[in-house]
PDB file of N, CA and C in Angstrom:
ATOM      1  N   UNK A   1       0.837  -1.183   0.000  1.00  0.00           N
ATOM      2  CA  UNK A   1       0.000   0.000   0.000  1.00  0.00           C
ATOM      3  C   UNK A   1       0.883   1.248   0.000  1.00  0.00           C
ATOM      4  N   UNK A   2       0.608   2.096  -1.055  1.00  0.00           N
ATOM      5  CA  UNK A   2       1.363   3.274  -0.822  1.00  0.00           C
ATOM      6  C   UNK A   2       1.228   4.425  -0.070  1.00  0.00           C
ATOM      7  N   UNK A   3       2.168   4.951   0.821  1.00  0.00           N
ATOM      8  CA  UNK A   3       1.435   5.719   1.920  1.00  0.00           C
ATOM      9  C   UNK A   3       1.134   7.511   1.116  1.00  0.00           C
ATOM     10  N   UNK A   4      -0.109   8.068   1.103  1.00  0.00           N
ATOM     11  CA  UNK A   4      -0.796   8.974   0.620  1.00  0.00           C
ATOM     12  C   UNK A   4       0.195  10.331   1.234  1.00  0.00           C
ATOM     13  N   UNK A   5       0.793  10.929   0.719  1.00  0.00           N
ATOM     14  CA  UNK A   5       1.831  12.319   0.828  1.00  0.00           C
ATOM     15  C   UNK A   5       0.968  13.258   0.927  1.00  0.00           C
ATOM     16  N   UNK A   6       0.897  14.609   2.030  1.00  0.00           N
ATOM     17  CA  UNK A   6       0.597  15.707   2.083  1.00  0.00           C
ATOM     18  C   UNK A   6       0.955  16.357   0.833  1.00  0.00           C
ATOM     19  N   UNK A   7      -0.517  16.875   0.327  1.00  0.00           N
ATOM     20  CA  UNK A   7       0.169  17.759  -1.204  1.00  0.00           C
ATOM     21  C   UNK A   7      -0.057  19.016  -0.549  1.00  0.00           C
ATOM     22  N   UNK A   8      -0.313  19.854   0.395  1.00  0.00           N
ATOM     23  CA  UNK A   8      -0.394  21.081   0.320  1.00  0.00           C
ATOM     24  C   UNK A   8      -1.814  21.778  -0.080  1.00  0.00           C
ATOM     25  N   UNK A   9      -2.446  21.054  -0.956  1.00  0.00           N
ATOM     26  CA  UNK A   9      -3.361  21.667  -1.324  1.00  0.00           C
ATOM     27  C   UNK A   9      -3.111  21.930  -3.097  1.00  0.00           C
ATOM     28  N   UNK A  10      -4.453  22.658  -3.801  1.00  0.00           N
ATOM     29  CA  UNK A  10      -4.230  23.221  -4.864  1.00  0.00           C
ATOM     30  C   UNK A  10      -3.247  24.459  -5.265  1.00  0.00           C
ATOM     31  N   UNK A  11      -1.545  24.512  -5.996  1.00  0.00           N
ATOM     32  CA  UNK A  11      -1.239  25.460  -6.225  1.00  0.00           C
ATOM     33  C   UNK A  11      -2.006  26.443  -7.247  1.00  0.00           C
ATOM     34  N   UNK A  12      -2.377  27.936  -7.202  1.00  0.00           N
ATOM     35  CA  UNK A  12      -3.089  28.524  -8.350  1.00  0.00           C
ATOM     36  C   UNK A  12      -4.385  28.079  -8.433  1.00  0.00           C
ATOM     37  N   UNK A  13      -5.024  27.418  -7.170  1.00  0.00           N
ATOM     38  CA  UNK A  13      -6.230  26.871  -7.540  1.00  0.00           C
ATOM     39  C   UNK A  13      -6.890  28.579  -7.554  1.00  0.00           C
ATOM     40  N   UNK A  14      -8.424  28.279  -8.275  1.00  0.00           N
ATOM     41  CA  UNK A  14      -9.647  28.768  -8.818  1.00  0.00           C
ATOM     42  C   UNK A  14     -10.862  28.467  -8.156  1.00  0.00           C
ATOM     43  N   UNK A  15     -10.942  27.328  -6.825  1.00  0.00           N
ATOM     44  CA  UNK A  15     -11.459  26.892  -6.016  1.00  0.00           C
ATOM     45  C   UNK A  15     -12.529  25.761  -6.969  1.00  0.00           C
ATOM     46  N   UNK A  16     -13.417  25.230  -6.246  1.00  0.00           N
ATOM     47  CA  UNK A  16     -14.495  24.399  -6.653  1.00  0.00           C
ATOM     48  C   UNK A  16     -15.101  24.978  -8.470  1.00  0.00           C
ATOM     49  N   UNK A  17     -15.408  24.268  -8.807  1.00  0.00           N
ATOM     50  CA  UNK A  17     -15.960  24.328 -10.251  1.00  0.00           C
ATOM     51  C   UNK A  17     -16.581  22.964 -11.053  1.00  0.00           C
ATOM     52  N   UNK A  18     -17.422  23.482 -11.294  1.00  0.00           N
ATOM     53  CA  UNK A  18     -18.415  22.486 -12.030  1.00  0.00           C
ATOM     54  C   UNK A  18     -18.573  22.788 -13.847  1.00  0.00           C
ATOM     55  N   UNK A  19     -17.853  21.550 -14.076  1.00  0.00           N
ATOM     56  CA  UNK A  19     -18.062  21.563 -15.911  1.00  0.00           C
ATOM     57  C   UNK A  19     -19.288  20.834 -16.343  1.00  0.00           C
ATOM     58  N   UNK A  20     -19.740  22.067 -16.727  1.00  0.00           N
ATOM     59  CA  UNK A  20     -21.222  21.578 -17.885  1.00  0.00           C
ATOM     60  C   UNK A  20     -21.147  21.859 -19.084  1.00  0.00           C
ATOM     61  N   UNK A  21     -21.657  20.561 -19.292  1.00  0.00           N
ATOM     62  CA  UNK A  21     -21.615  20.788 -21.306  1.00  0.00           C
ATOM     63  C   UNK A  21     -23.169  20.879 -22.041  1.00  0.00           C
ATOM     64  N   UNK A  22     -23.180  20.946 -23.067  1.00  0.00           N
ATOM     65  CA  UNK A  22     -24.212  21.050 -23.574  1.00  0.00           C
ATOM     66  C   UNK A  22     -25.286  20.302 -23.761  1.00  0.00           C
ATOM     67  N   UNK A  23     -24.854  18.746 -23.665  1.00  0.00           N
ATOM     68  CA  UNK A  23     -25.446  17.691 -23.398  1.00  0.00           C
ATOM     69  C   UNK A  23     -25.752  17.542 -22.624  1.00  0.00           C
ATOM     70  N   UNK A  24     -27.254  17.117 -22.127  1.00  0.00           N
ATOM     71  CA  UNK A  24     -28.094  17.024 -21.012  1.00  0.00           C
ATOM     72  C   UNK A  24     -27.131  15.510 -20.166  1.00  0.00           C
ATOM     73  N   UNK A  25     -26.773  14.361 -21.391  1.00  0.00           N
ATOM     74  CA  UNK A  25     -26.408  13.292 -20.752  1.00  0.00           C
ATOM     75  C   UNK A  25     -25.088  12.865 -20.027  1.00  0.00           C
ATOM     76  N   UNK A  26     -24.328  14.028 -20.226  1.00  0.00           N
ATOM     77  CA  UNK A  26     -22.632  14.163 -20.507  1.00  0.00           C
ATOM     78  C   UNK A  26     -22.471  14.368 -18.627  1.00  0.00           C
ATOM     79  N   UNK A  27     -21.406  13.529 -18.097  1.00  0.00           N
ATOM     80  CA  UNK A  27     -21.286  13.632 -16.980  1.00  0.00           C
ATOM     81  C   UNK A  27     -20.857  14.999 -16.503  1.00  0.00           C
ATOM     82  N   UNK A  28     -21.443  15.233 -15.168  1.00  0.00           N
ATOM     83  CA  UNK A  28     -20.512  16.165 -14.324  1.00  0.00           C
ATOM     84  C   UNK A  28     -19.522  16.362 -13.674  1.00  0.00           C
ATOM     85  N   UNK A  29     -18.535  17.189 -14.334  1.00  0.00           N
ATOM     86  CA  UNK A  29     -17.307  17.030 -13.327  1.00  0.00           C
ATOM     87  C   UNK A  29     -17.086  18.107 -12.534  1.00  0.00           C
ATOM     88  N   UNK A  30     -16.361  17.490 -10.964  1.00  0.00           N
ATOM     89  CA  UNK A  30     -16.612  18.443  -9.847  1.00  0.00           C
ATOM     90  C   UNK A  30     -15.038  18.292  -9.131  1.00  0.00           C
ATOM     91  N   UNK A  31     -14.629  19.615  -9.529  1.00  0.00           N
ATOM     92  CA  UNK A  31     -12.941  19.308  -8.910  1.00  0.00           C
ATOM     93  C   UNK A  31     -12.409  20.168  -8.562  1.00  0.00           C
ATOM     94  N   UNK A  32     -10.827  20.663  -8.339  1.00  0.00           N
ATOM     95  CA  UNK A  32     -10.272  22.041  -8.773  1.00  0.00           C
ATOM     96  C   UNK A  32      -9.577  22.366  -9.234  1.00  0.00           C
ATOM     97  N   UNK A  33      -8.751  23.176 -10.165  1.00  0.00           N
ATOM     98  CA  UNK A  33      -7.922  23.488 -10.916  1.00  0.00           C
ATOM     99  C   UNK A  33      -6.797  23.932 -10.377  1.00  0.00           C
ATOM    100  N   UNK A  34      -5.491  23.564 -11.077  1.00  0.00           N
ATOM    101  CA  UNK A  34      -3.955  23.573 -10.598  1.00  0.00           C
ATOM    102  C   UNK A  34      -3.744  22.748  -9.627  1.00  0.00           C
ATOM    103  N   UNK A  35      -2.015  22.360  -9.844  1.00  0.00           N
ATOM    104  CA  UNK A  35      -1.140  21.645  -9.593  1.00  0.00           C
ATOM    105  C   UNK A  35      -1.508  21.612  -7.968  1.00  0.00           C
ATOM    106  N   UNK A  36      -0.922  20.526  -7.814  1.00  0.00           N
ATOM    107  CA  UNK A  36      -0.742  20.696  -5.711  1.00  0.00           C
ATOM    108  C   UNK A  36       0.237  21.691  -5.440  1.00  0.00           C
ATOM    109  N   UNK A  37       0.387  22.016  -4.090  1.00  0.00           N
ATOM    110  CA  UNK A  37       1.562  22.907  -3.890  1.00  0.00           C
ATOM    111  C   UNK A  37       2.723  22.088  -3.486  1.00  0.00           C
ATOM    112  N   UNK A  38       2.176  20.970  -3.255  1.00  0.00           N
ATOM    113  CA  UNK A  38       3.571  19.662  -3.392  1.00  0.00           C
ATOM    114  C   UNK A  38       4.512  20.003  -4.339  1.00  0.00           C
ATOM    115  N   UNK A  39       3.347  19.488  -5.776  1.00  0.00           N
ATOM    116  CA  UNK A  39       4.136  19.849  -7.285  1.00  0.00           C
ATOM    117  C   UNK A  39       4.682  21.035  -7.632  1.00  0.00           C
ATOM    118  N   UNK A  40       4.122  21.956  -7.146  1.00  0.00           N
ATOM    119  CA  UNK A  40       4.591  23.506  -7.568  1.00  0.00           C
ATOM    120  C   UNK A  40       6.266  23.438  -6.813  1.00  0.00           C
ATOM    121  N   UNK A  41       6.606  23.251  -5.446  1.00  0.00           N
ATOM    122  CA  UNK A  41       7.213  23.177  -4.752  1.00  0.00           C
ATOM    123  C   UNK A  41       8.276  22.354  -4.899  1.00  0.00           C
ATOM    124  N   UNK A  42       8.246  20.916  -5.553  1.00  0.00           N
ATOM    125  CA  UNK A  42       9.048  20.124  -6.602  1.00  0.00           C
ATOM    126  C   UNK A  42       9.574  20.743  -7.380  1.00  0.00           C
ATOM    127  N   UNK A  43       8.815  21.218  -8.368  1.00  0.00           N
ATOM    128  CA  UNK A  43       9.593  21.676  -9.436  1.00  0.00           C
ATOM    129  C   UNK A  43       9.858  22.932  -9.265  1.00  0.00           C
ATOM    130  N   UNK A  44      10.088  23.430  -8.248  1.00  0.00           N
ATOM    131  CA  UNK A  44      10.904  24.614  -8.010  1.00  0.00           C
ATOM    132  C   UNK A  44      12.311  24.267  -7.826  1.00  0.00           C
ATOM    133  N   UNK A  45      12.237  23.011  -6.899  1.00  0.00           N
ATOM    134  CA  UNK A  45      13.666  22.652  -6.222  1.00  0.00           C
ATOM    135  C   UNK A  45      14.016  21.966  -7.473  1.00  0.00           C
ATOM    136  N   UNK A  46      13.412  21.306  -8.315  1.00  0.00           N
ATOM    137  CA  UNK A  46      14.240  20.446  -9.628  1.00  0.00           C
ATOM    138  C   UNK A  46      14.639  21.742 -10.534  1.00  0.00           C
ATOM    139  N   UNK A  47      14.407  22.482 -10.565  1.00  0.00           N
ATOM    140  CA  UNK A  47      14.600  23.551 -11.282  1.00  0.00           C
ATOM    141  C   UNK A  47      15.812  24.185 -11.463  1.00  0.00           C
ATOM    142  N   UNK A  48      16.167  24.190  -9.301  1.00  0.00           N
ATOM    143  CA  UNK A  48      17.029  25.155  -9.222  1.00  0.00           C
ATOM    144  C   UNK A  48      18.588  23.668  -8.747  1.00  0.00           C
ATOM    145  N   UNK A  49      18.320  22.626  -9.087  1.00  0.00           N
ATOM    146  CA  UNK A  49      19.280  21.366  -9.233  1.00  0.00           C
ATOM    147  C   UNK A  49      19.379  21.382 -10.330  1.00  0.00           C
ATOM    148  N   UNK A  50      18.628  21.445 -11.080  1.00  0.00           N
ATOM    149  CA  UNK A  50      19.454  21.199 -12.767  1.00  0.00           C
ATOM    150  C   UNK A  50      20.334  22.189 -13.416  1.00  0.00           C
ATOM    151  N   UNK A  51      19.904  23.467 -12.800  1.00  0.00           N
ATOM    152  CA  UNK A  51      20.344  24.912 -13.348  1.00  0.00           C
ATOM    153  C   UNK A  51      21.793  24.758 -13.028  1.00  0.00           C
ATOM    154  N   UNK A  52      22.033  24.214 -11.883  1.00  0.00           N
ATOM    155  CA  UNK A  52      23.704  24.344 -11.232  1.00  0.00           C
ATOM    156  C   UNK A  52      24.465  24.223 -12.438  1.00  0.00           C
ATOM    157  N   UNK A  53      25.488  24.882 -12.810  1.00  0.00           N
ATOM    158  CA  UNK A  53      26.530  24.832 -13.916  1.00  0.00           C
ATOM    159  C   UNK A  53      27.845  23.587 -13.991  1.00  0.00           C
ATOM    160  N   UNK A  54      27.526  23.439 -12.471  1.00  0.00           N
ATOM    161  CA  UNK A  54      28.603  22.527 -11.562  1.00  0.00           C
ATOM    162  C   UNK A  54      28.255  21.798 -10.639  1.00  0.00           C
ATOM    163  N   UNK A  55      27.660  20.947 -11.566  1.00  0.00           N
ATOM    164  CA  UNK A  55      27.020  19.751 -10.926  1.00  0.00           C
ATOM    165  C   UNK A  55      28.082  18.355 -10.914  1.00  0.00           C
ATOM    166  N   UNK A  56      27.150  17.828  -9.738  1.00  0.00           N
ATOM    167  CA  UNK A  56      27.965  16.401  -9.473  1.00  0.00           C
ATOM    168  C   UNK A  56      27.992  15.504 -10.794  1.00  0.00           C
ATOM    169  N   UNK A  57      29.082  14.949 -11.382  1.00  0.00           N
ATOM    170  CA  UNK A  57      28.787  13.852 -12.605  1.00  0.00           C
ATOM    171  C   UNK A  57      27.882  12.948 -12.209  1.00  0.00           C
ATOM    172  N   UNK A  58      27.741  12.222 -11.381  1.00  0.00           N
ATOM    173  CA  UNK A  58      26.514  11.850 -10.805  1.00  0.00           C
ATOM    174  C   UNK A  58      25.004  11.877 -11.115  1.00  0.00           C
ATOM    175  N   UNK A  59      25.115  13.566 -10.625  1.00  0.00           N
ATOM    176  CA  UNK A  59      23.850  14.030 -11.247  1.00  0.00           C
ATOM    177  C   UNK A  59      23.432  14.915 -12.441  1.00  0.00           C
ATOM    178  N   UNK A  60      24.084  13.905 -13.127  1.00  0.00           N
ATOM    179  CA  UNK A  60      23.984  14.538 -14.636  1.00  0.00           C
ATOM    180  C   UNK A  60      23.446  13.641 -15.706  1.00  0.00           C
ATOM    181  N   UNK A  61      23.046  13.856 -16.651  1.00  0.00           N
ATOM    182  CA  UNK A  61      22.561  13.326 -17.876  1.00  0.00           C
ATOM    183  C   UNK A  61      21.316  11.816 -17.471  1.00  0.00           C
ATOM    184  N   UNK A  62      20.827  11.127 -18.338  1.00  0.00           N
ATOM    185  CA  UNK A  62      19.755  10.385 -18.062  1.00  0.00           C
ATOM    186  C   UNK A  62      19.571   9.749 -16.791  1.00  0.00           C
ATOM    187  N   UNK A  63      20.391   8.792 -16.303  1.00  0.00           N
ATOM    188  CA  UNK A  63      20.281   8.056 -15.461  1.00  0.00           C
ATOM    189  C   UNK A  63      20.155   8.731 -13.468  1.00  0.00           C
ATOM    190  N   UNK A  64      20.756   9.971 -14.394  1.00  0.00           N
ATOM    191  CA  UNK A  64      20.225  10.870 -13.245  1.00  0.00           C
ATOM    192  C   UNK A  64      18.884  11.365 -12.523  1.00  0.00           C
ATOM    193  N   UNK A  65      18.118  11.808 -14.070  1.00  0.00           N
ATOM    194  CA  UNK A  65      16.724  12.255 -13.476  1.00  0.00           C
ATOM    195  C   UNK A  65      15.724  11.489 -12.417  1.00  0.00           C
ATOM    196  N   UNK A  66      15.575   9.949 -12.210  1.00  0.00           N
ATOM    197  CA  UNK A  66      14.949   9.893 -11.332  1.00  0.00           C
ATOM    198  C   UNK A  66      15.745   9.999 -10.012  1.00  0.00           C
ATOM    199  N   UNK A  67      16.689  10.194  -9.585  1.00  0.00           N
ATOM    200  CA  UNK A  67      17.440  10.568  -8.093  1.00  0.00           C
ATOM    201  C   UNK A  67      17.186  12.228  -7.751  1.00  0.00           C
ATOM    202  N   UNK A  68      17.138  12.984  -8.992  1.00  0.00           N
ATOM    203  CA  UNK A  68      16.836  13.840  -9.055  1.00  0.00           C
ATOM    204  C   UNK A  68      15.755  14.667  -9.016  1.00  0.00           C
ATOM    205  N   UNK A  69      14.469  13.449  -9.298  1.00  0.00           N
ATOM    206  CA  UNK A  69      13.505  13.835  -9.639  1.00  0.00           C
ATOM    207  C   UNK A  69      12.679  13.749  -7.682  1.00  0.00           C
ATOM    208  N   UNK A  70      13.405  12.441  -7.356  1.00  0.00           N
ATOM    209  CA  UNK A  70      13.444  12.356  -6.123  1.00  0.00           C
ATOM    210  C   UNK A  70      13.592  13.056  -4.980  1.00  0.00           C
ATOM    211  N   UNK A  71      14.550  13.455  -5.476  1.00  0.00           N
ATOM    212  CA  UNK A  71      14.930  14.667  -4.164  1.00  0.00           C
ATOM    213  C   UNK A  71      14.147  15.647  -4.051  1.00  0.00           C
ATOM    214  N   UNK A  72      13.874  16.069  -5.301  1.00  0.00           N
ATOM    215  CA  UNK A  72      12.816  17.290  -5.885  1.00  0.00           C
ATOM    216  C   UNK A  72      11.257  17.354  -5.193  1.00  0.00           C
ATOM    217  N   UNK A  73      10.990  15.818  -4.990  1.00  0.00           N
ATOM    218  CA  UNK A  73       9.817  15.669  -4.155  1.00  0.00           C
ATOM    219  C   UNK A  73      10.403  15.681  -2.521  1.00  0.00           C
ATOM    220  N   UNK A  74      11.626  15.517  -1.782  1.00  0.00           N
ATOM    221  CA  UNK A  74      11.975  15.109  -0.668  1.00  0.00           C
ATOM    222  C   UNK A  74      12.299  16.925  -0.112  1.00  0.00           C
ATOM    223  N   UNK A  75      12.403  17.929  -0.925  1.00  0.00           N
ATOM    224  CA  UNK A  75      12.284  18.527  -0.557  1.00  0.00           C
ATOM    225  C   UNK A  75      11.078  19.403  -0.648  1.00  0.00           C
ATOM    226  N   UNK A  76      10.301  19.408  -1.567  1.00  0.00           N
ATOM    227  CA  UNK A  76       8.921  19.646  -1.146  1.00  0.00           C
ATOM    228  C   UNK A  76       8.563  19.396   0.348  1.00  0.00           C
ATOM    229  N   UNK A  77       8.358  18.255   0.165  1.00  0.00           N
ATOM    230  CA  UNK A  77       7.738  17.002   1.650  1.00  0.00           C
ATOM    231  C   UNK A  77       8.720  18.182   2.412  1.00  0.00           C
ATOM    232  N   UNK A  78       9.928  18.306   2.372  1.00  0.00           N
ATOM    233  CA  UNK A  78      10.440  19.167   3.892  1.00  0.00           C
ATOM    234  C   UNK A  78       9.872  20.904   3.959  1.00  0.00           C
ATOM    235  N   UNK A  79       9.680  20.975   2.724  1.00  0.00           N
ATOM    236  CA  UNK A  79       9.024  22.821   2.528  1.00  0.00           C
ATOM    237  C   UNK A  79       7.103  22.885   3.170  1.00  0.00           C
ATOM    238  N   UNK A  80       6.674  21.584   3.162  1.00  0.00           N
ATOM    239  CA  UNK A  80       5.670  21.518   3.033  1.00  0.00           C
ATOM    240  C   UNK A  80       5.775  20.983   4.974  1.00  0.00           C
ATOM    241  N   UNK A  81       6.194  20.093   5.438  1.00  0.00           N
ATOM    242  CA  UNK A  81       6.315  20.304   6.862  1.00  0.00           C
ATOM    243  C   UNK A  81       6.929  21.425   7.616  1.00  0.00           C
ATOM    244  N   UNK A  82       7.949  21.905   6.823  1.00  0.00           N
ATOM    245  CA  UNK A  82       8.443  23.512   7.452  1.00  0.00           C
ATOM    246  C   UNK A  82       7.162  24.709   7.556  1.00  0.00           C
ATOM    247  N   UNK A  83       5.968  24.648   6.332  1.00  0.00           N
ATOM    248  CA  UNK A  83       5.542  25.425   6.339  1.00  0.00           C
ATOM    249  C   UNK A  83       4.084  25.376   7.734  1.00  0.00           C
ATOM    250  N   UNK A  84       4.086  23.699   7.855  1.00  0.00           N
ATOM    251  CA  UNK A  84       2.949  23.419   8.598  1.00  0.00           C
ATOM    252  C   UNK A  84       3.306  23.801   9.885  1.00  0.00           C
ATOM    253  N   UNK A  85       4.676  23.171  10.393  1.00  0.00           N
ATOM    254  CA  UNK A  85       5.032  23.685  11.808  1.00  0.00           C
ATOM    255  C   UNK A  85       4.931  25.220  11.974  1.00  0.00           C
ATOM    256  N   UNK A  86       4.720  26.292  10.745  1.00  0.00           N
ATOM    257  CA  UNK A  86       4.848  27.503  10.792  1.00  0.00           C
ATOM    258  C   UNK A  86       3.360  28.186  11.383  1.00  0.00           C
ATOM    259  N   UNK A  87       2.594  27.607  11.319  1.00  0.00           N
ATOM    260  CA  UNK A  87       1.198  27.743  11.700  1.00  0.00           C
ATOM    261  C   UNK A  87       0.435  27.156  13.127  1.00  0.00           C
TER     262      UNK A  87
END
């Protein structure tokens, strides 16, 4: 079982919204728009790891991105408990 990660919530959300179409029979969808602030928060930190000019050989080229991609979420998860203890 995989254990369910604090996302933060909707980043850029628009709150609740309901899509209706023109068709009387066409389902309703009920959700909210934008990324988690998990994801937003990821790819901030993958962002600012890839940018480095002087990076570890390590963490470079293919075999890199998922360690990378990893961390990218491991520091979310720590931005996202830093921000909770802040409250």
């Amino acid at each position: 079982m995989t254990e369910k990660k604090e996302t933060g919530g909707p980043a850029f959300a628009k709150g609740d919204y309901v899509h209706r179409t023109c068709d009387p029979n066409e389902k309703v969808v009920r959700g909210h728009e934008g990324m988690t602030l998990r994801d937003y928060f990821a790819a901030k930190a993958l962002a600012a790891m890839i940018s480095q000019p002087h990076k570890a050989p390590e963490n470079c080229g293919k075999k890199a991105v998922p360690r990378l991609a990893q961390f990218a979420y491991e520091y979310a998860d720590a931005m996202l408990a830093a921000r909770e203890s802040q409250s």
